[in-house]
Protein backbone atom coordinates (compact mmCIF):
# COMPACT_ATOMS: atom_id res chain seq x y z
CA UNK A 1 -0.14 -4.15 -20.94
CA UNK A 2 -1.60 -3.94 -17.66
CA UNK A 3 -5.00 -2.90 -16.78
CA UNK A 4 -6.70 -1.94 -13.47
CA UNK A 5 -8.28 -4.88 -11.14
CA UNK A 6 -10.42 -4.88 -8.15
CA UNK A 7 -8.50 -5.34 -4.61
CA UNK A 8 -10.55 -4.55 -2.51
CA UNK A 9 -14.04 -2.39 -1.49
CA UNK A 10 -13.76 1.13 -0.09
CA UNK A 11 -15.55 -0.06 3.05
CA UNK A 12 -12.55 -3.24 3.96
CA UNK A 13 -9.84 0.07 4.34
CA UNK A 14 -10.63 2.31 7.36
CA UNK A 15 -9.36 5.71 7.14
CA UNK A 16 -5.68 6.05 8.32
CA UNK A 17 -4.96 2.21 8.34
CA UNK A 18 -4.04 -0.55 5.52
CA UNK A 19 -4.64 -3.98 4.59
CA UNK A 20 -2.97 -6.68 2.28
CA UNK A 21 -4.79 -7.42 -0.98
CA UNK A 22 -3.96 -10.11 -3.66
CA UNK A 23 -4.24 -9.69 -7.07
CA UNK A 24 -2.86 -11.29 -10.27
CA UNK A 25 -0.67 -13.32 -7.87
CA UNK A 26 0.98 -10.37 -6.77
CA UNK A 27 0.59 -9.15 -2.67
CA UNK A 28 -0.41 -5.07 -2.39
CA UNK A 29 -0.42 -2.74 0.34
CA UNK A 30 -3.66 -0.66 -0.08
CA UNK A 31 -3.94 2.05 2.51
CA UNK A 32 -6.88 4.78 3.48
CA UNK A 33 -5.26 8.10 4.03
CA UNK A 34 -8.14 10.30 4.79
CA UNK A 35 -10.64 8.75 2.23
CA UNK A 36 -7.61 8.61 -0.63
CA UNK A 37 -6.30 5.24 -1.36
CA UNK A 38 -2.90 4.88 -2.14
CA UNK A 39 -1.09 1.34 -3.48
CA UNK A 40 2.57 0.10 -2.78
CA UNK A 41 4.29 -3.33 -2.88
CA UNK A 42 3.54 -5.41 -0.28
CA UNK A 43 7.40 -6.24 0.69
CA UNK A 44 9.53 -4.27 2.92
CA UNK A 45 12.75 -3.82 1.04
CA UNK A 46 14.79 -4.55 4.52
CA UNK A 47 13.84 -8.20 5.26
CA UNK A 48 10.35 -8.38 3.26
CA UNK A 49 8.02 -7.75 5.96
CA UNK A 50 4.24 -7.24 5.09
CA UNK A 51 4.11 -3.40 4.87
CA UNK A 52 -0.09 -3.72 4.66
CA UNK A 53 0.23 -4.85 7.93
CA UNK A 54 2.05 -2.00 9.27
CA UNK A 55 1.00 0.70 11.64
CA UNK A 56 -0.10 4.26 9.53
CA UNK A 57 0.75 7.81 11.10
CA UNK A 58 0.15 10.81 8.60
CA UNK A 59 0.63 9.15 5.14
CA UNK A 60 3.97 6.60 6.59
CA UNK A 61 3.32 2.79 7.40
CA UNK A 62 6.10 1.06 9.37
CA UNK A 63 7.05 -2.00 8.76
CA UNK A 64 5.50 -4.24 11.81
CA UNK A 65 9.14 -7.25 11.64
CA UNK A 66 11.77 -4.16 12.38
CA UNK A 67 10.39 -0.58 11.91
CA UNK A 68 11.25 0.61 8.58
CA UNK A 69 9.05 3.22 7.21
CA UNK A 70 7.94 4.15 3.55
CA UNK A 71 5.50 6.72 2.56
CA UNK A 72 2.61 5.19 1.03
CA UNK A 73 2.51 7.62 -1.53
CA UNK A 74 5.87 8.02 -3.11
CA UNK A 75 7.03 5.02 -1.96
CA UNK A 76 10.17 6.35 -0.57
CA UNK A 77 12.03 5.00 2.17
CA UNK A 78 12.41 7.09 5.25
CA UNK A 79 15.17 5.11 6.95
CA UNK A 80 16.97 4.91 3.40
CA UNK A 81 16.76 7.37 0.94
CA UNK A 82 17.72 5.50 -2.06
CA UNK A 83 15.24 2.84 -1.17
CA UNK A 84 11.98 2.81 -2.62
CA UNK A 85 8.79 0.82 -3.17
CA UNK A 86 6.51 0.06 -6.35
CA UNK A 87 3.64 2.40 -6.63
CA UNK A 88 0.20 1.50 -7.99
CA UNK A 89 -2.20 3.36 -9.98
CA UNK A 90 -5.60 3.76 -7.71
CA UNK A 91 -8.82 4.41 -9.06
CA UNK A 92 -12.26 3.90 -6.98
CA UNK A 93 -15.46 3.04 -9.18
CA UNK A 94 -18.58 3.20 -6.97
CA UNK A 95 -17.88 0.47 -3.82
CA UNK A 96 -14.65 -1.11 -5.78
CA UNK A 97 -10.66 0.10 -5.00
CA UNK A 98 -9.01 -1.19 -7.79
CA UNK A 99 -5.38 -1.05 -9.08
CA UNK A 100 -3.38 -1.13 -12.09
CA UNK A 101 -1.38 -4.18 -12.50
């Protein structure tokens, strides 16, 4: 049973960009789309890229190694429609993002 753990603090997430947290030995792609955080995988399904790395437009990161795109709230695949992502539960208590693992 999983239960939710601290990534990251509201303030380390700038509106309409991401980061890479760790947590539980597990990589996540936390993103700031206009003060909402959403949670995905860290791995780009094409060649595992770091997706928390990845540039942000609207509520799509692309994949900075070759330009695949997911939206970071569905976790859908824009350049392939059957692909998708791992979504995370996001709560925010006070100064703490944290996710359910």
């Amino acid at each position: 049973m999983g239960e939710f753990v601290r990534v990251a603090g509201t303030a380390d997430v700038k509106p309409g960009s991401g980061i890479v947290a760790e947590a539980n030995g597990k990589a996540i792609a936390l993103f700031n789309i206009d003060g909402t955080f959403h949670a995905i995988d860290n791995i780009c399904l094409h060649r595992g890229g770091p997706l928390g790395e990845g540039d942000v437009e609207g509520n799509v990161v692309t994949c900075p190694w070759h330009g695949w795109q997911f939206n970071v709230i569905t976790g859908a695949c824009v350049n392939n429609p059957s692909g998708k992502v791992e979504t995370y539960q996001v709560k925010v208590e006070g100064a703490d993002v944290k996710v359910f693992l």
